[in-house]
Protein backbone atom coordinates (compact mmCIF):
# COMPACT_ATOMS: atom_id res chain seq x y z
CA UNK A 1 4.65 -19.33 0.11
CA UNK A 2 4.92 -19.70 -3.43
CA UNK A 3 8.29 -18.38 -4.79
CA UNK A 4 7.71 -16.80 -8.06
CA UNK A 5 10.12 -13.89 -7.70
CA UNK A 6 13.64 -14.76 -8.35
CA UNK A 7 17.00 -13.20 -6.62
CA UNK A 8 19.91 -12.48 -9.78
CA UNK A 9 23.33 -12.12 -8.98
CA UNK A 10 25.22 -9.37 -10.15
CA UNK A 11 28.25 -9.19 -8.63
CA UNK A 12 30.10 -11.10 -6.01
CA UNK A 13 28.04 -9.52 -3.46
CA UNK A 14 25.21 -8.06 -5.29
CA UNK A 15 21.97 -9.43 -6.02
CA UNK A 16 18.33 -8.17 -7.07
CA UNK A 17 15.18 -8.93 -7.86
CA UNK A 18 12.52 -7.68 -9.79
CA UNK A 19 8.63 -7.40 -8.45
CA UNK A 20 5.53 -8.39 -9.88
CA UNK A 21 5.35 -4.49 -11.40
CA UNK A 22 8.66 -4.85 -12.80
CA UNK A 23 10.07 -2.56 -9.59
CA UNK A 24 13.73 -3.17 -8.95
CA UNK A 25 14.72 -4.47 -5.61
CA UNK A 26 18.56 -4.61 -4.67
CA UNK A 27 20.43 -6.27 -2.01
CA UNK A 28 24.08 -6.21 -0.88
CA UNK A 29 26.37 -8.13 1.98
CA UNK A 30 29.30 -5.86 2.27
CA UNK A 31 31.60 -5.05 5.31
CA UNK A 32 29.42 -6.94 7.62
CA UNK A 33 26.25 -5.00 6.72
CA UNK A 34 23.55 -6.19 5.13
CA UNK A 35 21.51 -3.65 2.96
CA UNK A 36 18.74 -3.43 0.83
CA UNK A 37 16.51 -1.14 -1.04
CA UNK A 38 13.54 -1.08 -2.39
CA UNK A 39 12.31 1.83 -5.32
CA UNK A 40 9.36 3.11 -7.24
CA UNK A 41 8.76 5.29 -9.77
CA UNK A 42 11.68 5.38 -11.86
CA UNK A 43 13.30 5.66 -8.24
CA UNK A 44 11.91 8.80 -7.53
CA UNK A 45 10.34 7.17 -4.29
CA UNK A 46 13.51 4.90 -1.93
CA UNK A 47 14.09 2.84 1.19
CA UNK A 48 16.93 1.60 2.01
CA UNK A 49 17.71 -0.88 4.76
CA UNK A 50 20.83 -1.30 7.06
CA UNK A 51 21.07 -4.25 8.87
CA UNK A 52 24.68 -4.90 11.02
CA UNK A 53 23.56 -7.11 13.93
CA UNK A 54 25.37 -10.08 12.53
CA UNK A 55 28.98 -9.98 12.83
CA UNK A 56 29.84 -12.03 9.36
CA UNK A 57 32.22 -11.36 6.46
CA UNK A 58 30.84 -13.97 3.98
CA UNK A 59 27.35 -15.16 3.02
CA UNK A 60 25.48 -18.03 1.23
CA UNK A 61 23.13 -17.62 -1.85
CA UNK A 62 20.79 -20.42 -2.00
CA UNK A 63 17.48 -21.68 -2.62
CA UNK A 64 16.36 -18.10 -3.50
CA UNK A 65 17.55 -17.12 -0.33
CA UNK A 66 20.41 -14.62 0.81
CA UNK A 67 22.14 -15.75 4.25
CA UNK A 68 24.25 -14.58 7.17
CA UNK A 69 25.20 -16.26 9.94
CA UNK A 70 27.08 -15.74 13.10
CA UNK A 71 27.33 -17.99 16.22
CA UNK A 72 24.12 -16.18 18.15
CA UNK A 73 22.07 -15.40 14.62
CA UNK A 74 21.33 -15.71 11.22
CA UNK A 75 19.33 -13.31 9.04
CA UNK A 76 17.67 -14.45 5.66
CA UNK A 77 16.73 -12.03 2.76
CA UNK A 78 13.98 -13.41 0.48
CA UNK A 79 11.34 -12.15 -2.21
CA UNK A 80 7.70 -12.89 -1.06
CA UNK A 81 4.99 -13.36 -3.89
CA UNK A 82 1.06 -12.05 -2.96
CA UNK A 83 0.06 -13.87 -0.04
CA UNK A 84 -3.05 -13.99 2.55
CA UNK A 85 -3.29 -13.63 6.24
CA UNK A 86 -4.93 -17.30 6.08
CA UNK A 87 -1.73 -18.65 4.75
CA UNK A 88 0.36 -17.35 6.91
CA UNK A 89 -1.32 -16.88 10.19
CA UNK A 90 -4.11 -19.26 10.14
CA UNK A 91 -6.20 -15.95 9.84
CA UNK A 92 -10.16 -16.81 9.26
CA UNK A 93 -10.36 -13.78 6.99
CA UNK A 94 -8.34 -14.55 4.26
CA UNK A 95 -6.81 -10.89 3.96
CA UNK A 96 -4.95 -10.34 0.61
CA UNK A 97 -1.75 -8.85 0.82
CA UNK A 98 1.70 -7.85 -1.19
CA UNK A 99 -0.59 -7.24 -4.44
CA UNK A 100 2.68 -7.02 -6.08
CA UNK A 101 5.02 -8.82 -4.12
CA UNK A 102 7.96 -7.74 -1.88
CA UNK A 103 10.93 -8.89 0.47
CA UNK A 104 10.87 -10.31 3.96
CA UNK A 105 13.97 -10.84 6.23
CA UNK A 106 13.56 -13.34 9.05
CA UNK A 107 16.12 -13.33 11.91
CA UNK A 108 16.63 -16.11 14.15
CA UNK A 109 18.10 -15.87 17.53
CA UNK A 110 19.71 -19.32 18.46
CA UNK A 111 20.16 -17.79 22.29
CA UNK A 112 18.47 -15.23 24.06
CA UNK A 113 19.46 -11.72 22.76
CA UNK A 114 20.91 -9.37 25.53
CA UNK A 115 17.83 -6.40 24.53
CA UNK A 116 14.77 -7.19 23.62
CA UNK A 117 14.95 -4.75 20.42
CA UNK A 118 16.96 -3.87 17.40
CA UNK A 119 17.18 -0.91 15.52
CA UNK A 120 17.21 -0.70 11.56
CA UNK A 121 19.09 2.20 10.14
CA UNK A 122 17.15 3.55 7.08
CA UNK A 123 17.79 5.70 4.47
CA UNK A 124 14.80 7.17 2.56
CA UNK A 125 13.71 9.40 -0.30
CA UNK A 126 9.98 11.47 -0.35
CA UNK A 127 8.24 9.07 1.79
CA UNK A 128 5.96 9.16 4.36
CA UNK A 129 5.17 6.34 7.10
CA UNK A 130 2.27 6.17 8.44
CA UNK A 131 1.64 4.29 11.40
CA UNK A 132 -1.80 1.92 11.41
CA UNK A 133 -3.34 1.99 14.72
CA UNK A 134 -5.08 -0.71 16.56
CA UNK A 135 -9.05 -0.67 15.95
CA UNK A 136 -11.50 0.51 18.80
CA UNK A 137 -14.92 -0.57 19.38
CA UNK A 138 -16.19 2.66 17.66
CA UNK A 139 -14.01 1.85 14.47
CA UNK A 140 -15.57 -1.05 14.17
CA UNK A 141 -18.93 -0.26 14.77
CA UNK A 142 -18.54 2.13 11.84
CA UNK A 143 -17.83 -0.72 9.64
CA UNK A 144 -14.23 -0.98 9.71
CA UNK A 145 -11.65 -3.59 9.14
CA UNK A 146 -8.34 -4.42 9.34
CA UNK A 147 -6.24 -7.57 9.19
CA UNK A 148 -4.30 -8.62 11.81
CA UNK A 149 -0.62 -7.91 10.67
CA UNK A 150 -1.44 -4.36 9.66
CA UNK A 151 -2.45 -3.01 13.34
CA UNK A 152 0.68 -1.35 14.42
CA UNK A 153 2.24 -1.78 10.79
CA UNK A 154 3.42 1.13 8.35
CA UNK A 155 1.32 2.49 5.39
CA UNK A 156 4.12 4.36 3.47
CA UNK A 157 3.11 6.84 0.90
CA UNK A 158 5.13 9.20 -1.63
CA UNK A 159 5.55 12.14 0.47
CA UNK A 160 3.37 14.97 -1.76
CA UNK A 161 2.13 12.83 -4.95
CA UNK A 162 -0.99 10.40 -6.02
CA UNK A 163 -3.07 10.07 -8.97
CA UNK A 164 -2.43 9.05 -13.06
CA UNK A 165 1.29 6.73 -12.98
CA UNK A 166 1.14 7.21 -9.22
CA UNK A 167 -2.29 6.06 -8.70
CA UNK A 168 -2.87 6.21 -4.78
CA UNK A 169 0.38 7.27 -3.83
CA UNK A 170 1.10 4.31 -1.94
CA UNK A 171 4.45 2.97 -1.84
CA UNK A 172 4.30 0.02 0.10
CA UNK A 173 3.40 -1.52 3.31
CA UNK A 174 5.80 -2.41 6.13
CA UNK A 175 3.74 -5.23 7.51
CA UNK A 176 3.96 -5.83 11.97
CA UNK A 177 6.34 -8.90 12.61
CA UNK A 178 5.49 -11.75 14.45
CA UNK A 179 8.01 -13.87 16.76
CA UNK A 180 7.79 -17.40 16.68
CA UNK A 181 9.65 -19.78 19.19
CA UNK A 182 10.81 -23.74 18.46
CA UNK A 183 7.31 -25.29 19.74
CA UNK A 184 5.64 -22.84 17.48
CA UNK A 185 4.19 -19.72 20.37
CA UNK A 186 3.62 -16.47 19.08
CA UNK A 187 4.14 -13.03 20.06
CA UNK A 188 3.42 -9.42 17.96
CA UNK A 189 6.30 -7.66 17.64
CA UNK A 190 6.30 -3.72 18.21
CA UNK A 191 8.08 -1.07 15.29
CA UNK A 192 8.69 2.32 15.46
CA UNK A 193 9.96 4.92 13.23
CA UNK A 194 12.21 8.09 14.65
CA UNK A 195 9.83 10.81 12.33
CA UNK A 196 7.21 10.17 9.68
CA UNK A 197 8.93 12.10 7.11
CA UNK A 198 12.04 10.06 5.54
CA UNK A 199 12.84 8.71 8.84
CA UNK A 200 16.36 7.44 9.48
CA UNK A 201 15.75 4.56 11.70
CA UNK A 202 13.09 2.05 13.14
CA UNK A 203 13.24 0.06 16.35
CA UNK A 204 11.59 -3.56 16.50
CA UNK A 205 10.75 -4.66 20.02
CA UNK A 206 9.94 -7.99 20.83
CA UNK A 207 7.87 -8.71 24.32
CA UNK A 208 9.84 -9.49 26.75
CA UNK A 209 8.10 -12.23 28.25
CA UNK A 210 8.55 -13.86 25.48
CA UNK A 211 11.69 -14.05 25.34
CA UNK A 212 12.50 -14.87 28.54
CA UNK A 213 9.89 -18.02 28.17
CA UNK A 214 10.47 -18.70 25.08
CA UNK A 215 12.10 -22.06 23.71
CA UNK A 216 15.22 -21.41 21.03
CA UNK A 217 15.81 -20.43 18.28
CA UNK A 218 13.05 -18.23 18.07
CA UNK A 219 12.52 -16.13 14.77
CA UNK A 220 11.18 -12.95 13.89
CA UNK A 221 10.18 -12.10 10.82
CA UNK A 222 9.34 -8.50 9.26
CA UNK A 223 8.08 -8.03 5.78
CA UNK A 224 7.90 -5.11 3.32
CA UNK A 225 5.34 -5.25 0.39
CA UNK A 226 4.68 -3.30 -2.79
CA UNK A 227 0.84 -1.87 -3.24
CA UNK A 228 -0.75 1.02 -3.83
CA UNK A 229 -3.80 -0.75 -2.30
CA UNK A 230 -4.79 0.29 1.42
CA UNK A 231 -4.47 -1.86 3.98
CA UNK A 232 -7.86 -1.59 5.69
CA UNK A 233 -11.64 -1.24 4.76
CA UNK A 234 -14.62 1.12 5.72
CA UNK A 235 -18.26 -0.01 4.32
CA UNK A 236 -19.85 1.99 1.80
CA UNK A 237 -23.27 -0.29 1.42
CA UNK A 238 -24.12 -2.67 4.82
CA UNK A 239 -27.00 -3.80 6.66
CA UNK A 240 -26.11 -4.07 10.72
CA UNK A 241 -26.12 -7.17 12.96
CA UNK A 242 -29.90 -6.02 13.48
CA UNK A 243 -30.32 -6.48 9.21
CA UNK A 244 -30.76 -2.37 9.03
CA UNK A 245 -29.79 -0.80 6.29
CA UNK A 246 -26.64 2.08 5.85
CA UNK A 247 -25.05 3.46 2.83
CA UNK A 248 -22.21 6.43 3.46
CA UNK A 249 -20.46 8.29 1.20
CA UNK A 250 -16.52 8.50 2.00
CA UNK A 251 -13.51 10.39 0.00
CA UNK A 252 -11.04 12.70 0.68
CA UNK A 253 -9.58 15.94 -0.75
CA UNK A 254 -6.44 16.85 -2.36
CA UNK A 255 -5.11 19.57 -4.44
CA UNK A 256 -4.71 19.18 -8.08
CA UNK A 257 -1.05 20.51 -8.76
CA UNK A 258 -0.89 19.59 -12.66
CA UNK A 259 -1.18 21.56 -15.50
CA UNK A 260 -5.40 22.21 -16.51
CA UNK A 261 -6.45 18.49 -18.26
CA UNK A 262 -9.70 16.88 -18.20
CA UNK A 263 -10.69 13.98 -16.10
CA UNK A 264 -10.51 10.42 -18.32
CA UNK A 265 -11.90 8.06 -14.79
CA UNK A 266 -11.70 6.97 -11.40
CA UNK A 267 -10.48 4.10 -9.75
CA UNK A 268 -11.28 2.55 -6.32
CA UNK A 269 -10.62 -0.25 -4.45
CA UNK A 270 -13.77 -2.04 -3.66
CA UNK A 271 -14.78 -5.46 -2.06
CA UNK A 272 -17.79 -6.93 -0.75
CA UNK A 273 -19.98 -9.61 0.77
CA UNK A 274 -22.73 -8.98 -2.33
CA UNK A 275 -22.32 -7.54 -5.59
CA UNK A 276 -23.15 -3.57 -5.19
CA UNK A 277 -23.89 -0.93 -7.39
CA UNK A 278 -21.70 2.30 -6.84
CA UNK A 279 -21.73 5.59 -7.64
CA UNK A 280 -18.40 7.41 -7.59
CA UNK A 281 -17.98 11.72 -7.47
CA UNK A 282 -15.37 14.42 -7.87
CA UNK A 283 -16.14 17.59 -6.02
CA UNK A 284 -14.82 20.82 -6.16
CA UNK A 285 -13.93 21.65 -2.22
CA UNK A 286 -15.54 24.05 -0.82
CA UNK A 287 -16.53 25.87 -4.44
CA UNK A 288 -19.75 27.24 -2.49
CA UNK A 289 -18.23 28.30 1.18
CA UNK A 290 -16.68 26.44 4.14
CA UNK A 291 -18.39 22.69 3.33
CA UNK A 292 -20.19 23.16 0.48
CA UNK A 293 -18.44 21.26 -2.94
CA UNK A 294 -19.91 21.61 -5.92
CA UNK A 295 -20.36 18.74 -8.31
CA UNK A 296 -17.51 18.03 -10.58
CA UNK A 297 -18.54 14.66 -12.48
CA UNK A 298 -20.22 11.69 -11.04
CA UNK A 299 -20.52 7.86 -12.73
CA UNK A 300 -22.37 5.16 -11.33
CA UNK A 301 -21.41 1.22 -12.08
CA UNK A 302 -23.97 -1.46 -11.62
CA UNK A 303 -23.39 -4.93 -9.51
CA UNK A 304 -19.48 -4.13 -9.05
CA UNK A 305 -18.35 -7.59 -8.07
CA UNK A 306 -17.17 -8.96 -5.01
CA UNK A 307 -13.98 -9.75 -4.93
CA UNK A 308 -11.13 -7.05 -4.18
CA UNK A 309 -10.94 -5.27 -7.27
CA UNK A 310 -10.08 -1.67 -8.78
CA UNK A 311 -13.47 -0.48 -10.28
CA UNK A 312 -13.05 2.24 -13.56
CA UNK A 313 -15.57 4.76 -13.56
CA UNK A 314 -15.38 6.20 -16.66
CA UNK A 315 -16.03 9.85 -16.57
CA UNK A 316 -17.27 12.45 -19.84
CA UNK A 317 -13.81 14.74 -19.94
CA UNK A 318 -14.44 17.04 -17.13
CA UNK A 319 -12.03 19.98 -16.35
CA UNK A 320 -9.46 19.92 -13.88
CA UNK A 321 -7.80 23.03 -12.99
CA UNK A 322 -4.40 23.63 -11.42
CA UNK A 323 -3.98 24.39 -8.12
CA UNK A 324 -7.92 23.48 -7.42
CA UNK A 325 -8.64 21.26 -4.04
CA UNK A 326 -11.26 18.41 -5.34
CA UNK A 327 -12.84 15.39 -3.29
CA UNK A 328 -13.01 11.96 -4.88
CA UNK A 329 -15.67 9.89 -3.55
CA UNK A 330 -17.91 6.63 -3.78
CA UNK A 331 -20.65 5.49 -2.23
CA UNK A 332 -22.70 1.98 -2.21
CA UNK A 333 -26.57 1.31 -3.03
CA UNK A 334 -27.71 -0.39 0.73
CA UNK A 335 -30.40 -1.91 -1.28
CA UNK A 336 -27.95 -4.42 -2.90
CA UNK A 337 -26.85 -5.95 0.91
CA UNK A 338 -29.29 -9.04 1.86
CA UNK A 339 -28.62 -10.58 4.76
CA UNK A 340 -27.74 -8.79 8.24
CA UNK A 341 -23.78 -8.67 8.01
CA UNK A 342 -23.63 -7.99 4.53
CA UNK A 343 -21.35 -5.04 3.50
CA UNK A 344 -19.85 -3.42 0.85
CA UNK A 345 -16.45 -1.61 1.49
CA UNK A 346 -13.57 0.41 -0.02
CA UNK A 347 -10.17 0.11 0.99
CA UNK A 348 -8.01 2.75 2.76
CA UNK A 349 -5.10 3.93 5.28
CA UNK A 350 -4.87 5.86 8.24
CA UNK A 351 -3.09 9.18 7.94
CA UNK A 352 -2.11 8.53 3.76
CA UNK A 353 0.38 11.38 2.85
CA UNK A 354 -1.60 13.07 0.43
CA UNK A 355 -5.10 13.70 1.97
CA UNK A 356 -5.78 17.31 2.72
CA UNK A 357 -9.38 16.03 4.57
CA UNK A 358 -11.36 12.99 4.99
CA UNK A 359 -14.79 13.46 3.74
CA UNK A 360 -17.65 10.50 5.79
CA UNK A 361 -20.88 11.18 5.24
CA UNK A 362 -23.47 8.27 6.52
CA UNK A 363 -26.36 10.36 5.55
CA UNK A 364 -26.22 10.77 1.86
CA UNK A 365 -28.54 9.21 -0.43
CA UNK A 366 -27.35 6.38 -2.81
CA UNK A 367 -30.75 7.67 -4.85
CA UNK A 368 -30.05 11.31 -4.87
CA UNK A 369 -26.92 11.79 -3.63
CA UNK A 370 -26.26 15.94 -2.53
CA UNK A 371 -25.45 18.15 -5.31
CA UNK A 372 -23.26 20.28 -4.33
CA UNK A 373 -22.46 18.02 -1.68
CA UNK A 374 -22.89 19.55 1.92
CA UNK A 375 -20.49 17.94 4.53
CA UNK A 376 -17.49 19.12 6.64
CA UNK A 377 -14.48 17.06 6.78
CA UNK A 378 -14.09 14.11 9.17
CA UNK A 379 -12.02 14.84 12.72
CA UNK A 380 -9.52 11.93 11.46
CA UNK A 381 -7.52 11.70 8.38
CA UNK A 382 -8.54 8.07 5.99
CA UNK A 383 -6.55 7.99 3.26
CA UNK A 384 -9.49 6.48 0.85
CA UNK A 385 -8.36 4.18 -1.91
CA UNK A 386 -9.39 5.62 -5.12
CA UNK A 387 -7.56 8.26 -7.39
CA UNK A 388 -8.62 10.02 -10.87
CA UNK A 389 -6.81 9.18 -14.22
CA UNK A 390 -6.22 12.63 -16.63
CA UNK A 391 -4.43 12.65 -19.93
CA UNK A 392 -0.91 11.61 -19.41
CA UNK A 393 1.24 10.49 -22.06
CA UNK A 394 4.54 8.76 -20.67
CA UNK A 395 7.60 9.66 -22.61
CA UNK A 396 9.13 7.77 -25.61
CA UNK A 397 12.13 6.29 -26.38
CA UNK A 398 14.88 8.58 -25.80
CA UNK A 399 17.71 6.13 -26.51
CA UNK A 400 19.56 4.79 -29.41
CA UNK A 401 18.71 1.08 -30.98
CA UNK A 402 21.50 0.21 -33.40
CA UNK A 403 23.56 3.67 -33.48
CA UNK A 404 20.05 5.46 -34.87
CA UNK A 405 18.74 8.11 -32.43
CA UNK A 406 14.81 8.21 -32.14
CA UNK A 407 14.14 5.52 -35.11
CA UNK A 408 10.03 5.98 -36.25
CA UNK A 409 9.59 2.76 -35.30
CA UNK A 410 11.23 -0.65 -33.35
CA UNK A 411 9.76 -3.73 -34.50
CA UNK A 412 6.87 -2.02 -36.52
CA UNK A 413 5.82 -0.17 -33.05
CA UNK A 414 5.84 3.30 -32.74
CA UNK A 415 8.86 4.80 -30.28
CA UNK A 416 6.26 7.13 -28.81
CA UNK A 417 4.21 3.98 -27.29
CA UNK A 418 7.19 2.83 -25.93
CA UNK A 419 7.76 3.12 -22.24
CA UNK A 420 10.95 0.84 -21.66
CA UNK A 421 13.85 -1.31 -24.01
CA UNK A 422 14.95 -4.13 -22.36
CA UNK A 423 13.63 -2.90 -18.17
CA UNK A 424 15.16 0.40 -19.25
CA UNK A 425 13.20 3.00 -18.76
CA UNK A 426 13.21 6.05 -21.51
């Protein structure tokens, strides 16, 4: 791990850090508690972290690292910088994680604890966690992945909001911790939170075996990373083991609370084996009866490249209208895959907190794709990565520089284009 991110000290027992999107991460040892908390979105979005299972009045800053240590364990806070499952888990696909960084706190046990869990209390504002599940044989014969940390992790979303400044919605990802003895075994650790809605605390359970066979110290160590990226994939353009060809056409629905704007583009999440061309949609749900949405705008994008990337569709001003449900949707040209294997994908989550439906339609045509667009919505809720941009002008400076109240301009720049003075925000 590279260490990019670096811990401040504020006060005698007060530290941050700031994240590779400028997000504000605090941490505090006080009264034999540690505590952090993590915020996006000019705070509007919070977690906060308890942790009191070591029994320590003092701690050690050092190295970039925040420690506390008792006689049975010691618990180190630390930022994390974008990573890859290769890195740290010998992983053959190199999964790309933490986008824009985050914190991890390892624990090590010198002894054998007395339970083979421990309990985090939380405190959180409009979030919503939801839990990853492990894939089945049909998941991934549809053409889904998913790296090996986030089965049984946490996607957590802002509870009601996505699109424009809060692109997917996504908050962050609380990634599944591993346990790692002295001669280097392994064991997946189990979490769980008490409700999906702001929950209040999460239990980590380690296997039991383990720990009874273990050799000491062992550690554990959970991470929490900023993204708005989704965890997993779904192909969009593939041909099978057999080298036949698929394209499908996935998106889901939400309602469009703003005022009435016009639509400026759309954003997804793609990745692939072979450059793909795309074609991306917004709908208007079910404009023409139960599961029939007429056609909204639609963009296509030629040879989108293969590495993880947000694509921009640019779109021609179309209307939005308040309180409207639409579907945003992509789907890739199965012409452009080559070889048996090859796929195209976009990214997504299970059960993302602003989905009304999941929309998965393995019959369209990447030619002449429906219009309106004829398909009920999927049994299981995919948050798909991809969200639509509309005019939004962030606020100006609302401070004073220099005793003057709203000056014309700070340094020859205009106050209006000016989000933030110094990490403050207006």
């Amino acid at each position: 791990m590279t260490e990019k991110l670096k811990i401040f000290k504020d006060k005698e027992d007060k530290y941050h850090f700031k994240t590779k999107d400028d997000r504000h991460v605090d941490i505090e040892h006080k009264d034999r508690r540690l505590k952090f908390k993590l915020h996006k979105w000019d705070r509007e979005v919070s977690v906060e972290v308890f942790l009191d299972m070591v029994e320590a009045d003092t701690h050690k800053f050092s190295g970039n690292k925040i420690e506390v240590e008792d006689s049975k364990k010691k618990i180190r806070v630390y930022p994390i910088d974008t990573r890859s499952t290769t890195d740290f888990y010998g992983d053959t696909t190199d999964d790309i994680q933490c986008h824009d960084g985050g914190l991890r706190y390892d624990i090590k046990y010198f002894e054998k604890p007395p339970t083979n869990f421990y309990d985090e209390s939380l405190v959180c504002k409009n979030t919503r966690w939801a839990k990853q599940p492990f894939l089945t044989q049909e998941d991934i014969d549809r053409g889904r992945s998913c790296p090996i940390n986030v089965e049984g992790s946490y996607a957590i979303y802002h509870v009601s909001k996505k699109n424009n400044e809060y692109m997917t919605g996504k908050f962050g990802q609380r990634y599944r911790p591993i346990a790692i003895d002295a001669l280097g075994n392994m064991a997946w650790c189990d979490m769980e939170v008490d409700r999906p809605i702001d929950p209040s605390n999460m239990r980590v359970t380690i296997p039991q075996q383990f720990l009874d066979e273990a050799t000491y110290p062992i550690v554990v160590d959970p991470d929490f990373g900023y993204t708005a990226i989704g965890a997993n994939a779904t192909y969009i353009a593939e041909k099978d083991e057999k080298g036949d060809p698929f394209e499908a056409r996935k998106g889901c629905a939400w309602e469009f609370t703003a005022a009435n704007s016009t639509a400026n583009y759309l954003r997804a999440r793609l990745l692939g084996s072979e450059p793909c061309d795309v074609k991306a949609f917004i709908n208007q749900k079910d404009s023409g009866g139960a599961g029939t949405h007429a056609q909204i705008a639609t963009k296509e994008n030629l040879q989108c490249i293969t590495a993880g990337h947000w694509e921009q569709f640019d779109l021609a001003g179309e209307n939005l209208t308040q309180g409207v449900d639409y579907i945003l949707s992509v789907i890739g040209n199965e012409d452009d895959m080559h070889e048996a294997m090859d796929s195209y994908r976009v990214n997504y989550d299970y059960n993302g907190a602003t989905s009304l439906e999941t929309y998965l339609d393995p019959h369209d045509d990447y030619d002449a794709p429906a219009s309106p667009w004829v398909e009920n919505p999927y049994v299981s809720d995919l948050d798909i990565s991809i969200y639509v941009n509309y005019p939004y002008v962030p606020p100006g400076w609302q401070g004073k520089i220099s005793g003057i109240t709203n000056p014309a301009k700070i340094m020859g720049i205009p106050v209006a284009g000016i989000v933030k003075v110094k990490g403050i925000p207006a």
